[in-house]
C-alpha atoms as a PDB file:
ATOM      1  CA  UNK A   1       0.000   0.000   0.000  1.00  0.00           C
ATOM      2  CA  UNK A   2       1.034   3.425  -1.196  1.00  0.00           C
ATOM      3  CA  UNK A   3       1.445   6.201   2.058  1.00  0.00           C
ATOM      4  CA  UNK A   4       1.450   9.612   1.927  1.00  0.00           C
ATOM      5  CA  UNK A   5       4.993  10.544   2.475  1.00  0.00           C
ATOM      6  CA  UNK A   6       5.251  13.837   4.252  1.00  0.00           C
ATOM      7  CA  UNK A   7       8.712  15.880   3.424  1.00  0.00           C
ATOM      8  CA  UNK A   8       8.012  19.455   3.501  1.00  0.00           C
ATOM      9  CA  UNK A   9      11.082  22.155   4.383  1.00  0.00           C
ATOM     10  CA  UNK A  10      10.600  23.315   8.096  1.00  0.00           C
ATOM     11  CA  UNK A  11      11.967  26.868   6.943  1.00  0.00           C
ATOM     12  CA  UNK A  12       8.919  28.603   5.536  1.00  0.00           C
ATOM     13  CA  UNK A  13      10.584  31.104   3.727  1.00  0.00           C
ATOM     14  CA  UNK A  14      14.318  33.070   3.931  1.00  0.00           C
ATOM     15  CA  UNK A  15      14.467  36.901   3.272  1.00  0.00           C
ATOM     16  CA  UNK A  16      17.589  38.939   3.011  1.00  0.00           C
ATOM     17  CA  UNK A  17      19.024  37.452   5.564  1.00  0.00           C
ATOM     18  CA  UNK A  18      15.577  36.341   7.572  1.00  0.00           C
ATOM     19  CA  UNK A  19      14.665  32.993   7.778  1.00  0.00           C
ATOM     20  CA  UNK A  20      10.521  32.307   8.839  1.00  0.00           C
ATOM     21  CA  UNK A  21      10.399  28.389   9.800  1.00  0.00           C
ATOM     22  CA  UNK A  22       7.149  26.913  10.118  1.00  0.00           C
ATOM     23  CA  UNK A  23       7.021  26.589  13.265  1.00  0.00           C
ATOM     24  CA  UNK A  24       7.379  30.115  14.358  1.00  0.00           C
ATOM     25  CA  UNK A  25       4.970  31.375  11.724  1.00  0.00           C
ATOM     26  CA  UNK A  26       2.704  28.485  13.004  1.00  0.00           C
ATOM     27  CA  UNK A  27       3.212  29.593  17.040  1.00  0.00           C
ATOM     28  CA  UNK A  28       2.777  32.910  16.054  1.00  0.00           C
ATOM     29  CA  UNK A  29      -0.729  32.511  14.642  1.00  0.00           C
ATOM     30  CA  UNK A  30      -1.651  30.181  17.956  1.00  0.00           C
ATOM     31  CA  UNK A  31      -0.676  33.333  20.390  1.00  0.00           C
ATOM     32  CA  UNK A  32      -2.697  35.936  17.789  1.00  0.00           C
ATOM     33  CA  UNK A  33      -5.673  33.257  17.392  1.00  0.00           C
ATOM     34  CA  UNK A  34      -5.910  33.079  20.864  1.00  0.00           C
ATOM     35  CA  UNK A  35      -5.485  36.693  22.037  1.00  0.00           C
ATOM     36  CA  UNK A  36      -8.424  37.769  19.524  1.00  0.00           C
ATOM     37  CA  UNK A  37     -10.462  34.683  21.328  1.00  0.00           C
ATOM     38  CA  UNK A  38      -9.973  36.730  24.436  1.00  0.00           C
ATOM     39  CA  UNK A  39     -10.801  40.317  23.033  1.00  0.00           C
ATOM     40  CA  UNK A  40     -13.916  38.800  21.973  1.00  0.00           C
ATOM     41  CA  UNK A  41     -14.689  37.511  24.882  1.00  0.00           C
ATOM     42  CA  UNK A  42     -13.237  41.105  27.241  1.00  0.00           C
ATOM     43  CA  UNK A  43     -15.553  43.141  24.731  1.00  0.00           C
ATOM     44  CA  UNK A  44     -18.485  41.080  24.899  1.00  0.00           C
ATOM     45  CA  UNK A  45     -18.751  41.013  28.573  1.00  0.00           C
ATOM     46  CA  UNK A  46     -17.548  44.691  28.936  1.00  0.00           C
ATOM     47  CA  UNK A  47     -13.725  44.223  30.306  1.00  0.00           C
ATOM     48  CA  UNK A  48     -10.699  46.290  30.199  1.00  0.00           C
ATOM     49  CA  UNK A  49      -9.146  44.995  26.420  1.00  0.00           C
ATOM     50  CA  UNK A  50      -6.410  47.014  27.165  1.00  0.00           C
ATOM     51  CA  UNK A  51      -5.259  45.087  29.784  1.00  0.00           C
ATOM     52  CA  UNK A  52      -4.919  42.335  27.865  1.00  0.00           C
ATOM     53  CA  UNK A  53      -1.791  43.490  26.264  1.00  0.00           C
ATOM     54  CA  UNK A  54      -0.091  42.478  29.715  1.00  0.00           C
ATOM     55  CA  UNK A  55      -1.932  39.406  30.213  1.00  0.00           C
ATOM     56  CA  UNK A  56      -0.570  38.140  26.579  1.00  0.00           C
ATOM     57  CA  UNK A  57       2.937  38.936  27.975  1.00  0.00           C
ATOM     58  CA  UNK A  58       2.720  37.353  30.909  1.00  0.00           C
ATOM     59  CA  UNK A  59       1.314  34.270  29.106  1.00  0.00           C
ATOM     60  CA  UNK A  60       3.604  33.958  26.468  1.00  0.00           C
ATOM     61  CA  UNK A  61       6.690  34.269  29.274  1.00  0.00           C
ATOM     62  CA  UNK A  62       4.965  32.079  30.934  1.00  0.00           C
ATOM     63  CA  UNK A  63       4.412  29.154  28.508  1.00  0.00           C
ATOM     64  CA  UNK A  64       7.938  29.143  27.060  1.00  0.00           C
ATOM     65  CA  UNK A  65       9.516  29.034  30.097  1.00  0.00           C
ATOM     66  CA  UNK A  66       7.071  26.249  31.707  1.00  0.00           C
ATOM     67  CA  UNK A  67       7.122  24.369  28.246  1.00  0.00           C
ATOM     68  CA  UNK A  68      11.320  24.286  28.128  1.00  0.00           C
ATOM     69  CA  UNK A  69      11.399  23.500  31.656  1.00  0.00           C
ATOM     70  CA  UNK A  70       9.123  20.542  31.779  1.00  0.00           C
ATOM     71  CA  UNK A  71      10.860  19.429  28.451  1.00  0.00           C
ATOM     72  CA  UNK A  72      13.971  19.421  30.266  1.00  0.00           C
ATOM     73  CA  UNK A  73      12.909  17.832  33.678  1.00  0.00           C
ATOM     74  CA  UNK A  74      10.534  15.035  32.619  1.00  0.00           C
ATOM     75  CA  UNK A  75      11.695  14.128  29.145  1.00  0.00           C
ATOM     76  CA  UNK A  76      15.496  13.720  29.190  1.00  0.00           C
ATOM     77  CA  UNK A  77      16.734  14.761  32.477  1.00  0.00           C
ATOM     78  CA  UNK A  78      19.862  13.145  32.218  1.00  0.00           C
ATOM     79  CA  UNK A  79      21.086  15.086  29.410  1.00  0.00           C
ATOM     80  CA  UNK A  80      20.174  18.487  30.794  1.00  0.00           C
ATOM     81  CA  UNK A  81      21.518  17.887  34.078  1.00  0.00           C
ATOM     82  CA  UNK A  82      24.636  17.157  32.574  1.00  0.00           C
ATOM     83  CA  UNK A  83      24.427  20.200  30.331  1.00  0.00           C
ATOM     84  CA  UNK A  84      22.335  22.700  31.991  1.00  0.00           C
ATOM     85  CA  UNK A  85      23.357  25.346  29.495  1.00  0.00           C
ATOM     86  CA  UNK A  86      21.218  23.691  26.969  1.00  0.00           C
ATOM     87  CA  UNK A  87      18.250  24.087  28.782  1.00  0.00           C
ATOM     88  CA  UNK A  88      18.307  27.642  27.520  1.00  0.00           C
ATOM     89  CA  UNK A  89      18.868  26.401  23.800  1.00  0.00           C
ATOM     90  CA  UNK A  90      15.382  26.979  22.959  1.00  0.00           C
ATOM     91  CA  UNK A  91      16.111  27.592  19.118  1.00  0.00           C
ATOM     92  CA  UNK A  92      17.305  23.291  19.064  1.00  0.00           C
ATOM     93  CA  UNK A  93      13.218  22.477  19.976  1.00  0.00           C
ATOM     94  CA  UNK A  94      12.134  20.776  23.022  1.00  0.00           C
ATOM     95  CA  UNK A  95       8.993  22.238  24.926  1.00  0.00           C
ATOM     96  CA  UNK A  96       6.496  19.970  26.559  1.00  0.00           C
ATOM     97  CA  UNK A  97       2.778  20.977  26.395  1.00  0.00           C
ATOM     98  CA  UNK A  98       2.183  20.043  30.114  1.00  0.00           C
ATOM     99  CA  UNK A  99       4.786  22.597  31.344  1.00  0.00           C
ATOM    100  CA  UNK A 100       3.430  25.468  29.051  1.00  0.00           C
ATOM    101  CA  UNK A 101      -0.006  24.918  30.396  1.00  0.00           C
ATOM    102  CA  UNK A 102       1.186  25.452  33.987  1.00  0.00           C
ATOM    103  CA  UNK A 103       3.033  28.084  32.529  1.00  0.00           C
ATOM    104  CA  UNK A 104      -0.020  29.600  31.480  1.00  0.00           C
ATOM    105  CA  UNK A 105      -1.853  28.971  34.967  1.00  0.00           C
ATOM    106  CA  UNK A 106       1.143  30.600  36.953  1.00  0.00           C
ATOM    107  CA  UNK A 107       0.765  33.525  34.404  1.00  0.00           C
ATOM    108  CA  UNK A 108      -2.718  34.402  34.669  1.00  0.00           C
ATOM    109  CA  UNK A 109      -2.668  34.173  38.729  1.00  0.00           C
ATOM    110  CA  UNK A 110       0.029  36.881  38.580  1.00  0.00           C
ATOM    111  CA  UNK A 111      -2.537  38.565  35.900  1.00  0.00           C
ATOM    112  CA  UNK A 112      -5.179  37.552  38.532  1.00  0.00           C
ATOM    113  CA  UNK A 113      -3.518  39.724  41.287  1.00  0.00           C
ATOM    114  CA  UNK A 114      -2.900  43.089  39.253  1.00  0.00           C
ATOM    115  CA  UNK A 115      -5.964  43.401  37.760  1.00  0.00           C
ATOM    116  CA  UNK A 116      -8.239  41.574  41.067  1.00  0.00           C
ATOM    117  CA  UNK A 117     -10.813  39.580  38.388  1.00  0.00           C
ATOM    118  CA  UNK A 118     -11.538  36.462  39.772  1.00  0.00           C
ATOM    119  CA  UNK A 119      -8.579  33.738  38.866  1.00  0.00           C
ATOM    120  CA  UNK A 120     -11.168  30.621  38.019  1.00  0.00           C
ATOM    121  CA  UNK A 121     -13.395  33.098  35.927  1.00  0.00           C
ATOM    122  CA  UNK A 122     -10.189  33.976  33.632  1.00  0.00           C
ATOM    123  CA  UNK A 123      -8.987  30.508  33.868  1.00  0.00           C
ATOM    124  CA  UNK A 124     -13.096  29.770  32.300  1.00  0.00           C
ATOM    125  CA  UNK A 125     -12.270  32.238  29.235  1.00  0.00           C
ATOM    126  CA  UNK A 126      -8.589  31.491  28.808  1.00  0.00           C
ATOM    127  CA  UNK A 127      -9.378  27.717  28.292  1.00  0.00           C
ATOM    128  CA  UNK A 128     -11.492  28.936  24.993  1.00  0.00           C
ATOM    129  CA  UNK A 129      -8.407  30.771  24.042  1.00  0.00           C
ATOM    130  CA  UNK A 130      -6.053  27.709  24.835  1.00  0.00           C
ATOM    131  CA  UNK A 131      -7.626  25.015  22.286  1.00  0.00           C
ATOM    132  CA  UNK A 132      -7.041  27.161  19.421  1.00  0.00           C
ATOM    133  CA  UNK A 133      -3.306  27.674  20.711  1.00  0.00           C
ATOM    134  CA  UNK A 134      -3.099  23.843  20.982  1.00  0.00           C
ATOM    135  CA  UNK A 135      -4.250  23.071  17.492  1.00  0.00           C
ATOM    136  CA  UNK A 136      -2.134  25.480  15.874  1.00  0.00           C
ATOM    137  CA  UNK A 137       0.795  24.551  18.074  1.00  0.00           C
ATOM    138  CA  UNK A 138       0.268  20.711  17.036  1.00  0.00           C
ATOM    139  CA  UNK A 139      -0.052  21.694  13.281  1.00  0.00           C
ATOM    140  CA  UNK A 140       3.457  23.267  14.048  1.00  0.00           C
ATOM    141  CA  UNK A 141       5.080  20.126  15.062  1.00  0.00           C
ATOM    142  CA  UNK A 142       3.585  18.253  11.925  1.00  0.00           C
ATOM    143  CA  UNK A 143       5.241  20.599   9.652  1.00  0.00           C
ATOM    144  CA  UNK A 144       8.692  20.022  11.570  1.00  0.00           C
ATOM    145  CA  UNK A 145       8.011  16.021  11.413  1.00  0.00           C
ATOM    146  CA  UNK A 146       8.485  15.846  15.032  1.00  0.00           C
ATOM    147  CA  UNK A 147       6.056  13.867  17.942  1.00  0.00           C
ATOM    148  CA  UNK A 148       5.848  10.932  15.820  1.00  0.00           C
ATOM    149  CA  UNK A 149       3.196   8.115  16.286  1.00  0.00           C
ATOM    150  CA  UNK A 150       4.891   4.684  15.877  1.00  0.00           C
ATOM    151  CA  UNK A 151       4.584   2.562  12.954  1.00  0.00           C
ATOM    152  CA  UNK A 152       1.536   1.452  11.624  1.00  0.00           C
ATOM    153  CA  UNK A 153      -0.357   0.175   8.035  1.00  0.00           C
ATOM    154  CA  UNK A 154      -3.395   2.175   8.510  1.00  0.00           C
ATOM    155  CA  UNK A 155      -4.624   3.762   5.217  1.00  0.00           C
ATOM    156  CA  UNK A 156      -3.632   7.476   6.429  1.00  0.00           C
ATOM    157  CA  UNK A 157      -0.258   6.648   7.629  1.00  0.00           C
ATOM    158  CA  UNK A 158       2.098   8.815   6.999  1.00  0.00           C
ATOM    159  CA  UNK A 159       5.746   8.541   6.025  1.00  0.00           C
ATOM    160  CA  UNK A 160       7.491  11.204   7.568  1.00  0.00           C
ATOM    161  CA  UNK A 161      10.849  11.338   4.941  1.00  0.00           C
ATOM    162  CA  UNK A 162      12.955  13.165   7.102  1.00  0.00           C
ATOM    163  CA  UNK A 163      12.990  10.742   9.822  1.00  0.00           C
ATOM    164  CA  UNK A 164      12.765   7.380   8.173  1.00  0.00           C
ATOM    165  CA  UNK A 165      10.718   5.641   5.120  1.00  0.00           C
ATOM    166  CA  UNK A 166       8.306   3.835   8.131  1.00  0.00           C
ATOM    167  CA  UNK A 167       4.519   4.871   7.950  1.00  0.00           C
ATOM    168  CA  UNK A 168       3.275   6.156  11.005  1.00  0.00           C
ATOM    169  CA  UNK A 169      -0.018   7.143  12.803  1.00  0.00           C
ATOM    170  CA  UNK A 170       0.064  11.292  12.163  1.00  0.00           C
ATOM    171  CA  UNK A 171      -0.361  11.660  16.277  1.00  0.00           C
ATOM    172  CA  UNK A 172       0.413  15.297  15.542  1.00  0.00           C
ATOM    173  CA  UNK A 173      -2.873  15.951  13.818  1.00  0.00           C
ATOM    174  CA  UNK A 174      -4.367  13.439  15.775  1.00  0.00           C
ATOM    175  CA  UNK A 175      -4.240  15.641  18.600  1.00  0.00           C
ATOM    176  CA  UNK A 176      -4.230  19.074  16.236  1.00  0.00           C
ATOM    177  CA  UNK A 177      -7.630  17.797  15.475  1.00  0.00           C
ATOM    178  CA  UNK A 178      -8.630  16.723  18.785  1.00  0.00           C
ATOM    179  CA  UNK A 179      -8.256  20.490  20.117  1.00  0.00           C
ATOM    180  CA  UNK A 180     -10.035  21.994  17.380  1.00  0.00           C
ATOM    181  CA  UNK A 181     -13.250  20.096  18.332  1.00  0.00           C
ATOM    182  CA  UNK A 182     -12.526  21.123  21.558  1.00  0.00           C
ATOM    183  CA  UNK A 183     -12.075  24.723  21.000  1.00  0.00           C
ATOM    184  CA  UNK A 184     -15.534  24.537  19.141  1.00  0.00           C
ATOM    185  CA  UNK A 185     -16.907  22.734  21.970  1.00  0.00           C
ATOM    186  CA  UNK A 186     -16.337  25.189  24.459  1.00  0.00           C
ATOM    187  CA  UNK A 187     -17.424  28.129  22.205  1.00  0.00           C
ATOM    188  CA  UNK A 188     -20.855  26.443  22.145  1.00  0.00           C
ATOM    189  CA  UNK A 189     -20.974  25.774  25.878  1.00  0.00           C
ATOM    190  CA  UNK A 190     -19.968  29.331  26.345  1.00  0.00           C
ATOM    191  CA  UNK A 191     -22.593  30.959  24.119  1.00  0.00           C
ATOM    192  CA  UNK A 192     -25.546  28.405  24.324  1.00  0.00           C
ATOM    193  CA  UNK A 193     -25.076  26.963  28.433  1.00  0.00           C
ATOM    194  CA  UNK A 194     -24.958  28.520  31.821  1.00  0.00           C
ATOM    195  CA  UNK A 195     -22.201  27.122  32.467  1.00  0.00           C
ATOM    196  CA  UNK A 196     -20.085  30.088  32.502  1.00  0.00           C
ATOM    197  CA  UNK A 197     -21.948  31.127  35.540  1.00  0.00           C
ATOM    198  CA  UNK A 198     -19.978  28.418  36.961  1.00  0.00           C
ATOM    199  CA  UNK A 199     -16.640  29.648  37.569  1.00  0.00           C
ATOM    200  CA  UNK A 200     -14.714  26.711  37.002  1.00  0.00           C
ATOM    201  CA  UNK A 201     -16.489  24.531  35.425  1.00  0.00           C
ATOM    202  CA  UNK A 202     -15.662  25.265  31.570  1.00  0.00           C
ATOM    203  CA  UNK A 203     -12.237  24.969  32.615  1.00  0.00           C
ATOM    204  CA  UNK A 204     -12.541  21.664  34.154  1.00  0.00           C
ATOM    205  CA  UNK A 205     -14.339  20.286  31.163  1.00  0.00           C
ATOM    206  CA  UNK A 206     -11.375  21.750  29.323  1.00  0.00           C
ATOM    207  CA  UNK A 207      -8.999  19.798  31.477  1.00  0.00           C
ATOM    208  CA  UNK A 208     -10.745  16.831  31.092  1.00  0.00           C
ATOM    209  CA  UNK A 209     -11.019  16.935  27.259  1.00  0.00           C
ATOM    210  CA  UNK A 210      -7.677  17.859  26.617  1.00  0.00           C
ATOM    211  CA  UNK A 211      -6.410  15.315  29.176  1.00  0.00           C
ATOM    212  CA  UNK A 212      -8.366  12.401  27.992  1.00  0.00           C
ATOM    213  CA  UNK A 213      -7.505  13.202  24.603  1.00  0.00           C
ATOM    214  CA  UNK A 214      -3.792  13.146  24.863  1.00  0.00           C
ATOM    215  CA  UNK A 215      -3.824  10.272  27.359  1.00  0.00           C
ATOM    216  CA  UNK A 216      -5.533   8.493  24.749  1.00  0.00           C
ATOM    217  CA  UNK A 217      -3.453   9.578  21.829  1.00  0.00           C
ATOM    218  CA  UNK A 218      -0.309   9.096  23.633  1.00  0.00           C
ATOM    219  CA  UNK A 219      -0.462   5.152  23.161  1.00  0.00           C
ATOM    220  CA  UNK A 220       0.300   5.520  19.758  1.00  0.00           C
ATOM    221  CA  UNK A 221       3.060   7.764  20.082  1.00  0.00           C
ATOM    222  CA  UNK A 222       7.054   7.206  20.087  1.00  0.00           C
ATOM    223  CA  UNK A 223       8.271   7.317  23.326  1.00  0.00           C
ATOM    224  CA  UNK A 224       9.361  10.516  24.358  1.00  0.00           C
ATOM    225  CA  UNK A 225      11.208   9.938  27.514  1.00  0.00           C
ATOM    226  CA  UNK A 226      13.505   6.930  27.401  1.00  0.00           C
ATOM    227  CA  UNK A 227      13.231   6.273  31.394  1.00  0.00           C
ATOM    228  CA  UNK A 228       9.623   5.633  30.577  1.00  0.00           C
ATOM    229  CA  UNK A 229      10.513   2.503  28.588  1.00  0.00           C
ATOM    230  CA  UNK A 230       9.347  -0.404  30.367  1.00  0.00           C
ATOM    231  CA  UNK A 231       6.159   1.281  32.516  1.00  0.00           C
ATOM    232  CA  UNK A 232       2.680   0.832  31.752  1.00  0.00           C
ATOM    233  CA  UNK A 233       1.723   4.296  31.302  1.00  0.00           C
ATOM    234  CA  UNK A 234       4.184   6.887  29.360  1.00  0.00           C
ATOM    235  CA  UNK A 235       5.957  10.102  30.839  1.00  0.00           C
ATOM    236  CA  UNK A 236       2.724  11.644  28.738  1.00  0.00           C
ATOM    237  CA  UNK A 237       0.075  10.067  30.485  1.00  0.00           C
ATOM    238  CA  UNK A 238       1.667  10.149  33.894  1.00  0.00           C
ATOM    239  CA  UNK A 239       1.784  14.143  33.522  1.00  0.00           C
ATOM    240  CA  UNK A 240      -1.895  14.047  31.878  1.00  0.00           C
ATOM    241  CA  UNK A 241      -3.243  12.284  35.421  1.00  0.00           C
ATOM    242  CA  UNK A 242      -3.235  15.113  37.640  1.00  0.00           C
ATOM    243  CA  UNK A 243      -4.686  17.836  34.677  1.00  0.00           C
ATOM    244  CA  UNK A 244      -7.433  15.214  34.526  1.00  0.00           C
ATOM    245  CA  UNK A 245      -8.039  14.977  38.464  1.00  0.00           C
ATOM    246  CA  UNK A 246      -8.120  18.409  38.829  1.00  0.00           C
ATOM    247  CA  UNK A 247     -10.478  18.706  35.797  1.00  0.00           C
ATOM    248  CA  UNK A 248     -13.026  16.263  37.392  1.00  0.00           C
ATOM    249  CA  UNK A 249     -12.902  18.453  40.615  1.00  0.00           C
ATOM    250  CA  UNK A 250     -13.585  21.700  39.088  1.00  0.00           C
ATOM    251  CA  UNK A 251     -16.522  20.391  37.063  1.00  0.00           C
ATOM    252  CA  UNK A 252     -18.161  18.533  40.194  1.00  0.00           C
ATOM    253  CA  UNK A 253     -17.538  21.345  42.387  1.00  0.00           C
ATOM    254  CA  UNK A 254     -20.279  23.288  41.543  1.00  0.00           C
ATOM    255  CA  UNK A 255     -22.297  21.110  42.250  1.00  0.00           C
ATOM    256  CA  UNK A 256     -20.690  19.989  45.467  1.00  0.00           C
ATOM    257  CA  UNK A 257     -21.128  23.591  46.533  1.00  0.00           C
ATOM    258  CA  UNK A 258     -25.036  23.360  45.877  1.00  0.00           C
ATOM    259  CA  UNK A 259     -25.167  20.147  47.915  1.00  0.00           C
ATOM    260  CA  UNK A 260     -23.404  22.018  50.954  1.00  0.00           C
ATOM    261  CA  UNK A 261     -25.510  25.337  50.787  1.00  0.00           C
ATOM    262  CA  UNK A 262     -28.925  22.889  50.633  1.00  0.00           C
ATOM    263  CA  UNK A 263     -27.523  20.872  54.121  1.00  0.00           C
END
């Protein structure tokens, strides 16, 4: 059977002197995508937008120091402890989505404390603004042929040239995809539900969608983090567990809280 086979330049395009890879074009869009997400959402309910200049600084600090960080301590340790000057080599790739998303969180509670709005109602809108971020974020690690699914003869496999002549599942848009029908998801439950009376709760059912997702997806990925070889559950999933947990919480709590204030 005949695969797709996937070989396309990672540099985008080279200018007097500038070179534009994919995947900074590609990141670029998910931090614009998702900062328009929140204007919407700042001018619909009447909040500063102006602020939000500040907020999309803090955020992008935030996730590419989280996202290098958890790269370096949960994927290959070993190296980076034995090279710690690489963990600032940012430009050579490596930045795990886990890290970036507690980036994020750390972010917006320092937002949360300058501007005094209520840290689960921003983490509610945020999570909107997040999805799209993901999906464009994944779309950026297809074009650079990296976070490869292992081997397999499905019809859509994909033969990623660059690496090897092997088809493999396309985990990258796999999970690109996944976030997209999440992002859409929450858009509806935002417009059409009450649930963003629920401060919380559309953030937990983010958690819990992204975090099922990629636990999910991650069995069909290459290993990541070679001290992982040999357990039952990836470095992937084992950092997925707690987002999840904390996602069930959130969108019980309400409810919890109802069942307290009735006793």
């Amino acid at each position: 059977m005949d695969h797709f086979i996937w070989n396309i330049d990672p540099v985008l395009f080279s200018f007097m002197g500038l070179t534009v890879h994919w995947y900074g074009a590609l990141f670029a869009t998910a931090i614009a995508c998702g900062f328009q997400v929140m204007k919407r959402i700042y001018i619909k309910e009447g909040h500063d937008v102006a602020s939000l200049d500040n907020l999309l600084i803090y955020c992008v600090v935030g996730i590419i120091v989280g996202a290098r960080l958890a790269h370096c301590l949960f994927y290959d340790p070993a190296y980076y402890f034995s090279h710690p000057l690489k963990i600032f080599a940012i430009w050579e790739g490596g930045l795990a989505s886990h890290g970036g998303g507690l980036g994020a969180i750390l972010a917006l509670f320092y937002y949360h404390k300058k501007t005094k709005m209520p840290f689960l109602f921003l983490l509610d809108r945020l999570a909107i603004a997040t999805a799209i971020f993901g999906f464009f974020v994944r779309m950026a690690n297809f074009m650079n042929s990296e976070i490869l699914g292992v081997p397999s003869s499905v019809p859509w496999a994909i033969v990623f040239e660059r690496i090897d002549m092997l088809p493999r599942h396309p985990a990258q848009l796999y999970e690109a995809f996944a976030y997209l029908t999440i992002f859409i998801t929450l858009c509806l439950v935002y417009k059409y539900t009450q649930m963003k009376q629920k401060e919380g709760a559309i953030f937990g059912l983010f958690l819990c969608l992204v975090f099922s997702a990629r636990f999910a997806i991650e069995f069909i990925k290459v290993t990541q983090a070679a001290y992982a070889d040999g357990f039952v559950l990836n470095a992937g999933q084992m950092l997925s567990i707690p987002f999840l947990l904390v996602g069930i919480f959130l969108l019980a709590r309400p409810y919890l809280m109802g069942q307290k204030a009735k006793a």
